[in-house]
PDB file of N, CA and C in Angstrom:
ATOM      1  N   UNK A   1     -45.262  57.887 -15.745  1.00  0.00           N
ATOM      2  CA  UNK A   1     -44.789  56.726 -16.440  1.00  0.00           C
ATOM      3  C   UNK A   1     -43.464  56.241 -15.873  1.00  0.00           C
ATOM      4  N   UNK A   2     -42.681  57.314 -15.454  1.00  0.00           N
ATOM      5  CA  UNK A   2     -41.295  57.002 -14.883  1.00  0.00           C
ATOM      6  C   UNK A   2     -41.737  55.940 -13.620  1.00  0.00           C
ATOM      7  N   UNK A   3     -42.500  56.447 -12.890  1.00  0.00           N
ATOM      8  CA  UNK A   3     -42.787  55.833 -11.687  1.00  0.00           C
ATOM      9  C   UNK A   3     -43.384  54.851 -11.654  1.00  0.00           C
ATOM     10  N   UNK A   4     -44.621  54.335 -12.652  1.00  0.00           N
ATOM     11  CA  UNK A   4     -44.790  53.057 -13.021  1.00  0.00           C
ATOM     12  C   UNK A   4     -43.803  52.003 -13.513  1.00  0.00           C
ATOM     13  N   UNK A   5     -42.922  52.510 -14.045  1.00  0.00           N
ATOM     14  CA  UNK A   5     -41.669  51.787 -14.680  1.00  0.00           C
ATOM     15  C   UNK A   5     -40.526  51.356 -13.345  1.00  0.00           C
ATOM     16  N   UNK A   6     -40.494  52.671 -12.825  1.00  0.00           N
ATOM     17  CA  UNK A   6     -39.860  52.209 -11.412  1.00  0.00           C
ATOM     18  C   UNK A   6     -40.157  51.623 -10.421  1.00  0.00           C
ATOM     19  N   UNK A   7     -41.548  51.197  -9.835  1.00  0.00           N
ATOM     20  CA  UNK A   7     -42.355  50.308  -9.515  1.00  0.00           C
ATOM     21  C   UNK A   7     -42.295  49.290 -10.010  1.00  0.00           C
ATOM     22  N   UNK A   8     -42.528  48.901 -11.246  1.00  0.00           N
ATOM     23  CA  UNK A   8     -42.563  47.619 -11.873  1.00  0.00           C
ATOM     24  C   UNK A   8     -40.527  46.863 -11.731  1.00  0.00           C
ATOM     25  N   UNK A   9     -39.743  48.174 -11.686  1.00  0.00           N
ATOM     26  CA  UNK A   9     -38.319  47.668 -11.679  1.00  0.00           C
ATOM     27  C   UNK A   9     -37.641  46.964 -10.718  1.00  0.00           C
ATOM     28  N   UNK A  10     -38.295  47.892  -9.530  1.00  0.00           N
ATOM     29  CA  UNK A  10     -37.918  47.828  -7.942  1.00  0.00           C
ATOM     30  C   UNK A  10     -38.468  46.515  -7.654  1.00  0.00           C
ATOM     31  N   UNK A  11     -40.287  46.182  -8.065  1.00  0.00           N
ATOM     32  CA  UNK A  11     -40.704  44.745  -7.955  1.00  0.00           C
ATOM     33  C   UNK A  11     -40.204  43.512  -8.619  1.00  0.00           C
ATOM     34  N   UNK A  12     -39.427  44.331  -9.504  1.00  0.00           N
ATOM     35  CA  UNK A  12     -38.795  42.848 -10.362  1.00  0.00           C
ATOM     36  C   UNK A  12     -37.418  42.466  -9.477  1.00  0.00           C
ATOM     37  N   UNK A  13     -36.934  43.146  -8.890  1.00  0.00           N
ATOM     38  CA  UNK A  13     -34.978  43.633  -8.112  1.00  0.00           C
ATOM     39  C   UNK A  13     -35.577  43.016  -6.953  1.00  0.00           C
ATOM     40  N   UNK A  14     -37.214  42.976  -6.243  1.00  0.00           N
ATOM     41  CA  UNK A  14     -37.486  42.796  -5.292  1.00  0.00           C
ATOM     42  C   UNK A  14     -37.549  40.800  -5.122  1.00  0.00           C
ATOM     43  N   UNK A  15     -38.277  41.032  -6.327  1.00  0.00           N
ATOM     44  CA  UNK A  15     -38.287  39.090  -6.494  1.00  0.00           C
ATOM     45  C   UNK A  15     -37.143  38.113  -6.749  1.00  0.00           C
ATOM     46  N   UNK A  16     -36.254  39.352  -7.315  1.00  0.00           N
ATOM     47  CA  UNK A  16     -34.755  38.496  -8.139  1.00  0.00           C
ATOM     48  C   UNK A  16     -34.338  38.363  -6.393  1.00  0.00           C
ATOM     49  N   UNK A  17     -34.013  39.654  -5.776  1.00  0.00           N
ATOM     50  CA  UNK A  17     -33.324  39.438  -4.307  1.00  0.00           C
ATOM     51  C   UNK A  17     -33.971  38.190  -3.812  1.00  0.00           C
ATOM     52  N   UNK A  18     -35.570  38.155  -3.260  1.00  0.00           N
ATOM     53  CA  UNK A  18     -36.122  36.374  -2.809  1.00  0.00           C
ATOM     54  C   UNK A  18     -35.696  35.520  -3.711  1.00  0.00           C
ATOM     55  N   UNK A  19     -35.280  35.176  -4.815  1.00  0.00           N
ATOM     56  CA  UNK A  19     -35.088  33.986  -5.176  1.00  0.00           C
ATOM     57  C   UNK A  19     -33.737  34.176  -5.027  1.00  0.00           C
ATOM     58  N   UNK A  20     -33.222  34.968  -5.080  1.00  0.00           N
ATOM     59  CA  UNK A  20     -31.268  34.453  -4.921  1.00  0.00           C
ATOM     60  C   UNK A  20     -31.493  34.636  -3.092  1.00  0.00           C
ATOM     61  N   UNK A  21     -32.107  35.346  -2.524  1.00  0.00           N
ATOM     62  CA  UNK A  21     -32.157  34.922  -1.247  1.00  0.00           C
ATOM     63  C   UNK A  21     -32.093  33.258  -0.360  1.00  0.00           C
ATOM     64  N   UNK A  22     -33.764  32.874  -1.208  1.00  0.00           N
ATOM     65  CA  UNK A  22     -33.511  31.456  -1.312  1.00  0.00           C
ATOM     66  C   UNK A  22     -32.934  30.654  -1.724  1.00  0.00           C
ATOM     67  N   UNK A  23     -32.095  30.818  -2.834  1.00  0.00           N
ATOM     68  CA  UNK A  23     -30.977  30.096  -3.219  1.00  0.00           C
ATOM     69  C   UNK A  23     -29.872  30.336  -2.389  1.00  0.00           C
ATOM     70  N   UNK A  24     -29.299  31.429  -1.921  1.00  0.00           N
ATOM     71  CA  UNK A  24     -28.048  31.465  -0.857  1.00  0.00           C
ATOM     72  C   UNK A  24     -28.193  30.162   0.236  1.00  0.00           C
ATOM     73  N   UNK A  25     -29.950  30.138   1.041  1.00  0.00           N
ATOM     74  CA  UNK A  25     -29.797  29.425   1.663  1.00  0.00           C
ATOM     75  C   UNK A  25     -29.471  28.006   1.270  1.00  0.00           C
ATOM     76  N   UNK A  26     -30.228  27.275   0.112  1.00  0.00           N
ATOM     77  CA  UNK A  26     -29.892  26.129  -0.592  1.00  0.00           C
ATOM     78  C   UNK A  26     -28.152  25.873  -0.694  1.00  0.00           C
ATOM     79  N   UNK A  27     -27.508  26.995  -0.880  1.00  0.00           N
ATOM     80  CA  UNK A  27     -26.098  27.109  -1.338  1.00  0.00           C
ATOM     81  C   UNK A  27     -25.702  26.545  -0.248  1.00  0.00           C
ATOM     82  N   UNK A  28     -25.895  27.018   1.080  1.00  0.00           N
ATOM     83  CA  UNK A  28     -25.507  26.866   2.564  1.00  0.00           C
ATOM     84  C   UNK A  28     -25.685  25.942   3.103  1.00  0.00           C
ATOM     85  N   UNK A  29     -27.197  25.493   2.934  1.00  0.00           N
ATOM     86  CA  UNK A  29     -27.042  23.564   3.160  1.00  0.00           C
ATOM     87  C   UNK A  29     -26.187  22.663   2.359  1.00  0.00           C
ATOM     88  N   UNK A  30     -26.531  23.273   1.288  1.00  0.00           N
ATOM     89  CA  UNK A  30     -25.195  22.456   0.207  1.00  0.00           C
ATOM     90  C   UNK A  30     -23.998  21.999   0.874  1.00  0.00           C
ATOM     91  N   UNK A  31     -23.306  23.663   1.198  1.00  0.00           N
ATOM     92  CA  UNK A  31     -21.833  23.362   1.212  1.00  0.00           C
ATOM     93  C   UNK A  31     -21.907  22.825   2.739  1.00  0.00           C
ATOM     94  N   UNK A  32     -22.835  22.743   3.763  1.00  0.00           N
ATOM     95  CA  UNK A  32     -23.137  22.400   4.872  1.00  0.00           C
ATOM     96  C   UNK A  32     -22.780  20.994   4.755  1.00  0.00           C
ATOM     97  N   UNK A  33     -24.004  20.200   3.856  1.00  0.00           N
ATOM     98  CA  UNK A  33     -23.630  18.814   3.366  1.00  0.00           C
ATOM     99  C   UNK A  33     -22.398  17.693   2.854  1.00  0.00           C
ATOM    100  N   UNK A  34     -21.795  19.157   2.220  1.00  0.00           N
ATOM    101  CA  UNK A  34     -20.292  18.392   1.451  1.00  0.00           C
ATOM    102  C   UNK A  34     -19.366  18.748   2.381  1.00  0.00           C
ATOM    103  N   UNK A  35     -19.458  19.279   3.198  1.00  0.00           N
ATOM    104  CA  UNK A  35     -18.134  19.294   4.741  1.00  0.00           C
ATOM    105  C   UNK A  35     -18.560  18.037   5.090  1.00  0.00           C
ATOM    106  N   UNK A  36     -20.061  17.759   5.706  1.00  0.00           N
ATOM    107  CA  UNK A  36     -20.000  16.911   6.604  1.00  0.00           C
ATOM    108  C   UNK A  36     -19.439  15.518   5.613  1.00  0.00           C
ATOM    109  N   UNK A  37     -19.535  15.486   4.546  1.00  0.00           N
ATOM    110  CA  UNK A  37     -19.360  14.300   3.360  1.00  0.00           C
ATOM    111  C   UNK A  37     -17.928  14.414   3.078  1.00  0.00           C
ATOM    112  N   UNK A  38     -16.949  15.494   3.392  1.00  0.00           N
ATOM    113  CA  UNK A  38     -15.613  15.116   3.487  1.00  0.00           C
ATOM    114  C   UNK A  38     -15.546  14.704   4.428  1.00  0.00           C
ATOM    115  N   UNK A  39     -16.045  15.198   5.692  1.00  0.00           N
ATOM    116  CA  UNK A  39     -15.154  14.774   6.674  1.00  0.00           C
ATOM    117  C   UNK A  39     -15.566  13.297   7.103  1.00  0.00           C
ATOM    118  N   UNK A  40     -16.775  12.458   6.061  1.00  0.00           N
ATOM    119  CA  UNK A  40     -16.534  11.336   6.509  1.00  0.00           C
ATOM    120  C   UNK A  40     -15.640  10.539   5.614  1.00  0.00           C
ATOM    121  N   UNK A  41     -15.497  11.063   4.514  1.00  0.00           N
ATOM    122  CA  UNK A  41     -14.798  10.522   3.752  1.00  0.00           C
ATOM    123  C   UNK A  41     -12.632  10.344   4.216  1.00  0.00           C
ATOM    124  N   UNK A  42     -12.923  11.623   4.646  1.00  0.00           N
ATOM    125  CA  UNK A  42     -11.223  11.304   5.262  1.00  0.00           C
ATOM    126  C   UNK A  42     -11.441  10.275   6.328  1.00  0.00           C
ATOM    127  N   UNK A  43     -12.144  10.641   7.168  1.00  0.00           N
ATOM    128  CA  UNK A  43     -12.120   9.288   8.331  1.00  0.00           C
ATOM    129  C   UNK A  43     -12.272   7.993   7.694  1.00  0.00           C
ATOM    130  N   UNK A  44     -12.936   7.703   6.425  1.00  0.00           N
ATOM    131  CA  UNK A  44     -12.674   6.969   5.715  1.00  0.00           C
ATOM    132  C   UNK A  44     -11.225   5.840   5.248  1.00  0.00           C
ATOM    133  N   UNK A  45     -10.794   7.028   4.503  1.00  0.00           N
ATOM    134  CA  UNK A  45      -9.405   7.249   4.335  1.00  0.00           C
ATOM    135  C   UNK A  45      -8.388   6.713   5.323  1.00  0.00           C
ATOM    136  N   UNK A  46      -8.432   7.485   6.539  1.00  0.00           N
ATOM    137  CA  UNK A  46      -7.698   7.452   8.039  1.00  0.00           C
ATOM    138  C   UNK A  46      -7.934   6.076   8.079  1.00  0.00           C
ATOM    139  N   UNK A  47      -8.930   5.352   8.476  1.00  0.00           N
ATOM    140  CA  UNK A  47      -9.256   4.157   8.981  1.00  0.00           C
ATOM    141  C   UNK A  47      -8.465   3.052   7.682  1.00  0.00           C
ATOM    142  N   UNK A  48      -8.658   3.848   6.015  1.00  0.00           N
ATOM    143  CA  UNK A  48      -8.648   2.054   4.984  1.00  0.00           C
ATOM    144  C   UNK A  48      -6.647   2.366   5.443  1.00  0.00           C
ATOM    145  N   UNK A  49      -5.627   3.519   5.471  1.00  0.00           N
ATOM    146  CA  UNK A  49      -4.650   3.473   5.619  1.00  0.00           C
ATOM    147  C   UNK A  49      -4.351   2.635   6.475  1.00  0.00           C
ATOM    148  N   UNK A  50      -4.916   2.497   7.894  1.00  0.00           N
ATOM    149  CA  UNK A  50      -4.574   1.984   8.896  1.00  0.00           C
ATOM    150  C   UNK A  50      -4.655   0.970   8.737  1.00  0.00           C
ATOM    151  N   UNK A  51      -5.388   0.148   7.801  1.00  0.00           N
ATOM    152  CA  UNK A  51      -5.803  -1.247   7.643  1.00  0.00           C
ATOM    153  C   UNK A  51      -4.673  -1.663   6.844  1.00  0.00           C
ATOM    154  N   UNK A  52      -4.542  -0.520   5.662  1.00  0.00           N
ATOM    155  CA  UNK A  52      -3.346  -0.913   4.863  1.00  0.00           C
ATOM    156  C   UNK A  52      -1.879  -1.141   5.806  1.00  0.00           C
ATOM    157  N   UNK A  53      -1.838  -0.226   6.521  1.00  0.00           N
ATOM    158  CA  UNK A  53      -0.379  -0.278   7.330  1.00  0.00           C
ATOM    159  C   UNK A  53      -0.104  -1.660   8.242  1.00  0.00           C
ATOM    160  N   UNK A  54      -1.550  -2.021   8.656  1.00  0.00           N
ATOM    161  CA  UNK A  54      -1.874  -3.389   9.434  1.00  0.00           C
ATOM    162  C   UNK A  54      -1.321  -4.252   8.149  1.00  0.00           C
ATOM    163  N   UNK A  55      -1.740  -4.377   7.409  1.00  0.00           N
ATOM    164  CA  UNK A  55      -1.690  -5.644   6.509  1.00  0.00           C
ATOM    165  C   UNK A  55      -0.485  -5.638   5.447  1.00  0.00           C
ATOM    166  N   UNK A  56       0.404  -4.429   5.497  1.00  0.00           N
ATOM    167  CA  UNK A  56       1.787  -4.581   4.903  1.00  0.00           C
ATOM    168  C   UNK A  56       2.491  -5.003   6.269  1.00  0.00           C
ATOM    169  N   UNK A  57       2.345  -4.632   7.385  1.00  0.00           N
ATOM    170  CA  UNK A  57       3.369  -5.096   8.755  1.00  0.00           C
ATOM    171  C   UNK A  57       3.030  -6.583   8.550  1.00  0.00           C
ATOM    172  N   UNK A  58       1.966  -7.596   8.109  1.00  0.00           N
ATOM    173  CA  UNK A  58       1.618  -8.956   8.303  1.00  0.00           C
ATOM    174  C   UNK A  58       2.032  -9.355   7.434  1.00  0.00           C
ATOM    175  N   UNK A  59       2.264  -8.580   6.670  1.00  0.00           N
ATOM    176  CA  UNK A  59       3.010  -9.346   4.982  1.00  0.00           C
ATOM    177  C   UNK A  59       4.499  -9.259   5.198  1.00  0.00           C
ATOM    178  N   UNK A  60       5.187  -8.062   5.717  1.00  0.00           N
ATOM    179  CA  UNK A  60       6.690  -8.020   6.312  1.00  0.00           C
ATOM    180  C   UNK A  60       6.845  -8.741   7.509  1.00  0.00           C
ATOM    181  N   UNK A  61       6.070  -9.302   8.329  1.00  0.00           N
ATOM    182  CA  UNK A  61       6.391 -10.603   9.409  1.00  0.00           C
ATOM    183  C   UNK A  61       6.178 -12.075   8.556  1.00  0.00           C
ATOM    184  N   UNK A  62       5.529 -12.112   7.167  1.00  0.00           N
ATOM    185  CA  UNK A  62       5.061 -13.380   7.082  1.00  0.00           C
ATOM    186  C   UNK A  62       6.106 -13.511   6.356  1.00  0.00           C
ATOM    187  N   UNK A  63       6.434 -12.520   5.762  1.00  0.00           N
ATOM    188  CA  UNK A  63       7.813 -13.315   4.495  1.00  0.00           C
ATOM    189  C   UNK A  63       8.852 -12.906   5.323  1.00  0.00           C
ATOM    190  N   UNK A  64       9.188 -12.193   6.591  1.00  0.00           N
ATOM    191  CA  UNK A  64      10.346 -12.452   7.120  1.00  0.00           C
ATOM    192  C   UNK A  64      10.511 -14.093   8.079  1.00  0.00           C
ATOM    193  N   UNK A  65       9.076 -14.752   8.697  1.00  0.00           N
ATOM    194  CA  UNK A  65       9.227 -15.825   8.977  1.00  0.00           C
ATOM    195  C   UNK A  65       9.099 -16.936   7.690  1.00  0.00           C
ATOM    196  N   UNK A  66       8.994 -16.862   6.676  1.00  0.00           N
ATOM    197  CA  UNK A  66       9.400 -17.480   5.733  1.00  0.00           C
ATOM    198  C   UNK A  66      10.708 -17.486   5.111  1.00  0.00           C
ATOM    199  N   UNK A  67      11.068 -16.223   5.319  1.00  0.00           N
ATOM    200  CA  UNK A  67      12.514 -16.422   5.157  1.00  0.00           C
ATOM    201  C   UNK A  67      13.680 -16.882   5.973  1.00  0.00           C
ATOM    202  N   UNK A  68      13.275 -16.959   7.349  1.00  0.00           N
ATOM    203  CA  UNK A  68      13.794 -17.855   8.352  1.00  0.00           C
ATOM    204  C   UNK A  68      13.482 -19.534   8.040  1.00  0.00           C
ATOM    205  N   UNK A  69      12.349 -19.721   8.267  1.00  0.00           N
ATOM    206  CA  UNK A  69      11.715 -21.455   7.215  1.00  0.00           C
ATOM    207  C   UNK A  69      12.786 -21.860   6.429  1.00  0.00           C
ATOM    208  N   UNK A  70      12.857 -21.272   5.642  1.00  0.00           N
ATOM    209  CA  UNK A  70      13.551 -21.357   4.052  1.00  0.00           C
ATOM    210  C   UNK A  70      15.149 -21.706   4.430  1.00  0.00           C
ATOM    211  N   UNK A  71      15.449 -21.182   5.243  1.00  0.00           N
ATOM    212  CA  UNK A  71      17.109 -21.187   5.682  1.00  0.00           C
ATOM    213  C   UNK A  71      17.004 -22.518   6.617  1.00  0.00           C
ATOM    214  N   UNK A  72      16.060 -22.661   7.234  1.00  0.00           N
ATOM    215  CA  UNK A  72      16.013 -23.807   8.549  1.00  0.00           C
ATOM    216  C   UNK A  72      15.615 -25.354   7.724  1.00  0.00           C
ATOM    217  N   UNK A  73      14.706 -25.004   6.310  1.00  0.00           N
ATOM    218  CA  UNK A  73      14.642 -26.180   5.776  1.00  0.00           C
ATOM    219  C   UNK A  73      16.234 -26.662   5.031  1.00  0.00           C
ATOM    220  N   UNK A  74      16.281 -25.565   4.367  1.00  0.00           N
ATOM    221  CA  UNK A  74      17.828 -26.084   3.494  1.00  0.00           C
ATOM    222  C   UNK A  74      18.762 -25.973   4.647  1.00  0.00           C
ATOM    223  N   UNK A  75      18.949 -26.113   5.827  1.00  0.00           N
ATOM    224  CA  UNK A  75      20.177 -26.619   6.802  1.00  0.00           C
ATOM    225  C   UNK A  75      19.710 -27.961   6.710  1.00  0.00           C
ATOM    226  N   UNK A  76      18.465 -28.357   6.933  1.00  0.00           N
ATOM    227  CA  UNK A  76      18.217 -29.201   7.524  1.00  0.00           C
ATOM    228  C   UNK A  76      18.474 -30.314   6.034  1.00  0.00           C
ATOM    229  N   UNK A  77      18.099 -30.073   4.913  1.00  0.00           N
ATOM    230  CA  UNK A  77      17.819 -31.120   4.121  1.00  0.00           C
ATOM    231  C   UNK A  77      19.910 -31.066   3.874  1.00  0.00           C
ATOM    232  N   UNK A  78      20.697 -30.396   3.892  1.00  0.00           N
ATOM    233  CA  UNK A  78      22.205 -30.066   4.206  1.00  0.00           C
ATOM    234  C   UNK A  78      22.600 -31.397   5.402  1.00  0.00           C
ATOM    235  N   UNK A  79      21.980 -31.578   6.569  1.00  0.00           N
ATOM    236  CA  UNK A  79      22.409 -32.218   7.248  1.00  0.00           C
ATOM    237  C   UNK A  79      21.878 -33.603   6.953  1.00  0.00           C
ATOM    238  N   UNK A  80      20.648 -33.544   6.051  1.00  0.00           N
ATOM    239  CA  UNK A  80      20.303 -35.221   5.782  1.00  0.00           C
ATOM    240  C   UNK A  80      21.280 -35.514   4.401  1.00  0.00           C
ATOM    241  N   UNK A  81      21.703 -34.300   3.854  1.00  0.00           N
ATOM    242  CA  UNK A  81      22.168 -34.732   2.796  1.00  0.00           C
ATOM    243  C   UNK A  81      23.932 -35.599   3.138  1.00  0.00           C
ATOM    244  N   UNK A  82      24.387 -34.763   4.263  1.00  0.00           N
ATOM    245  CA  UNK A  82      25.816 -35.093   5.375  1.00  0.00           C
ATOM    246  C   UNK A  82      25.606 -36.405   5.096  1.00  0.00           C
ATOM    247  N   UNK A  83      24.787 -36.419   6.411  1.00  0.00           N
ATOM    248  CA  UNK A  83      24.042 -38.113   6.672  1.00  0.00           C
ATOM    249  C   UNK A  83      24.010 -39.012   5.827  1.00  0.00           C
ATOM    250  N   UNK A  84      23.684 -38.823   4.704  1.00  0.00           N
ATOM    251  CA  UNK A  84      23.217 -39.647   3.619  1.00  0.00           C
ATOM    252  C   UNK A  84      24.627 -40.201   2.790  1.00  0.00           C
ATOM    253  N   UNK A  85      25.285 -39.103   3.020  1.00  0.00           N
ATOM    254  CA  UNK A  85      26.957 -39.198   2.028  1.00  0.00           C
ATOM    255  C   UNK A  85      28.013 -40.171   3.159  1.00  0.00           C
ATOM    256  N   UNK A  86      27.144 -39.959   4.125  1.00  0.00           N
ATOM    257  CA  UNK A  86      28.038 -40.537   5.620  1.00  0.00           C
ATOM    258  C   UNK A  86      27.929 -41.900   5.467  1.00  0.00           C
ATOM    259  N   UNK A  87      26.530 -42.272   5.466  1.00  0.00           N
ATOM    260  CA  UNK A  87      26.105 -43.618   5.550  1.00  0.00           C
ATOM    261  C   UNK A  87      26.449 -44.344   3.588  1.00  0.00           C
ATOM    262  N   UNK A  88      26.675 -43.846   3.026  1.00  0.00           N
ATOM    263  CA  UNK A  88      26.952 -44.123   1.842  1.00  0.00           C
ATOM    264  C   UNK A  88      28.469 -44.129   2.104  1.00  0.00           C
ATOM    265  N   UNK A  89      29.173 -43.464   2.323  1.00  0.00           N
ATOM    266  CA  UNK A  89      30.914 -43.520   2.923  1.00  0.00           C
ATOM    267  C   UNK A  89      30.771 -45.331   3.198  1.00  0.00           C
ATOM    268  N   UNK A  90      30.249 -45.098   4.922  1.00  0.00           N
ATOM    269  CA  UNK A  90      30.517 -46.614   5.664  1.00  0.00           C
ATOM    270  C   UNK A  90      30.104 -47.504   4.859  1.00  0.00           C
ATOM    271  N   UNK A  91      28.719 -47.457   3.647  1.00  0.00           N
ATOM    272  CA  UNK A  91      28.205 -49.233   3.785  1.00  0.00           C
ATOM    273  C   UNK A  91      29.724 -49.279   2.257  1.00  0.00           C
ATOM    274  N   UNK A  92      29.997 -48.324   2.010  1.00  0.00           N
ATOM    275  CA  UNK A  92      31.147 -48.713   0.583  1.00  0.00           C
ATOM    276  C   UNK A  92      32.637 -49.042   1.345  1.00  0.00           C
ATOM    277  N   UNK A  93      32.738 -48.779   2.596  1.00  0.00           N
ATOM    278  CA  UNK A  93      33.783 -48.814   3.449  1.00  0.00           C
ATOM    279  C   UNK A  93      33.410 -50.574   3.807  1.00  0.00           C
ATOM    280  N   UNK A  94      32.488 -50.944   4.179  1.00  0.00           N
ATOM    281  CA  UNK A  94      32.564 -51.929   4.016  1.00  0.00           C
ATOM    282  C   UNK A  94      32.108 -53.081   3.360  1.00  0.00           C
ATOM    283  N   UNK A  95      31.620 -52.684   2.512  1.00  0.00           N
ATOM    284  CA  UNK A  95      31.658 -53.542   0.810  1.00  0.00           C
ATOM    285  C   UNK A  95      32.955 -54.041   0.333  1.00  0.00           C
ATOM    286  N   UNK A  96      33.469 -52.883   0.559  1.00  0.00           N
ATOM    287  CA  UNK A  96      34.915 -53.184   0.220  1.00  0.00           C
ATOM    288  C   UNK A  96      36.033 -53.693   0.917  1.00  0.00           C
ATOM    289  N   UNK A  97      35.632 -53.804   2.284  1.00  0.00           N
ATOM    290  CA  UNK A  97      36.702 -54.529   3.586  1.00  0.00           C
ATOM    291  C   UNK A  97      35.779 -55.858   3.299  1.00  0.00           C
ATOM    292  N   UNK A  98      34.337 -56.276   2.766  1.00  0.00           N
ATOM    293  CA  UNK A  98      33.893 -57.937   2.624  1.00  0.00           C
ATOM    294  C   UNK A  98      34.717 -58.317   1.056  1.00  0.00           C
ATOM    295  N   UNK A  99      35.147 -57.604   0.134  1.00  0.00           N
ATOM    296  CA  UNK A  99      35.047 -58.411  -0.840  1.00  0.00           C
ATOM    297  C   UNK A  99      36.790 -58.021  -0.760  1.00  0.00           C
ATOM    298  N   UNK A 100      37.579 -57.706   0.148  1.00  0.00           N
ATOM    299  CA  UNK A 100      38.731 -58.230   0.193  1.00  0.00           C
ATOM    300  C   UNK A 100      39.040 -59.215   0.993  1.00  0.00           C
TER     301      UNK A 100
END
């Protein structure tokens, strides 16, 4: 009876080992799968940074040439404004040399 019992034990230890056998391998493609699925995911990553770093350098050239603009318009509307106080000077300069 011992030995029927130990037979029947050894065959049960024998089937548990094949199925966790076959599961180790499942385990192994698994973790096989999720390497290759990080490592596309960082290259991922690698590549959206680079895009990001591209497109903050285009945003720090666009508002630094806007901030050049900005200074070149207000000189400029500065010198029509000169102009404007200039030519307003002369025509009262001589408004006032006709009506003496």
């Amino acid at each position: 009876m011992v030995e029927a019992n130990l037979e029947q034990r050894v065959a049960a230890l024998e089937e548990q080992v094949r199925v966790l056998t076959g599961k180790i391998a499942e385990v192994r493609e698994d973790a096989a799968a999720a390497r290759v699925l990080a490592k596309g995911a960082d290259r991922d990553v690698a590549e959206f940074r680079t895009v990001q770093r591209s497109h903050t350098d285009l945003l720090n050239a666009m508002r630094e040439d806007l901030t050049d603009f900005r200074g070149e318009v207000r000189a400029g509307f500065a010198a029509q404004t000169q102009g404007m106080e200039r030519i307003v000077q002369l025509l009262t300069e001589r408004g006032s040399e006709a009506t003496e």
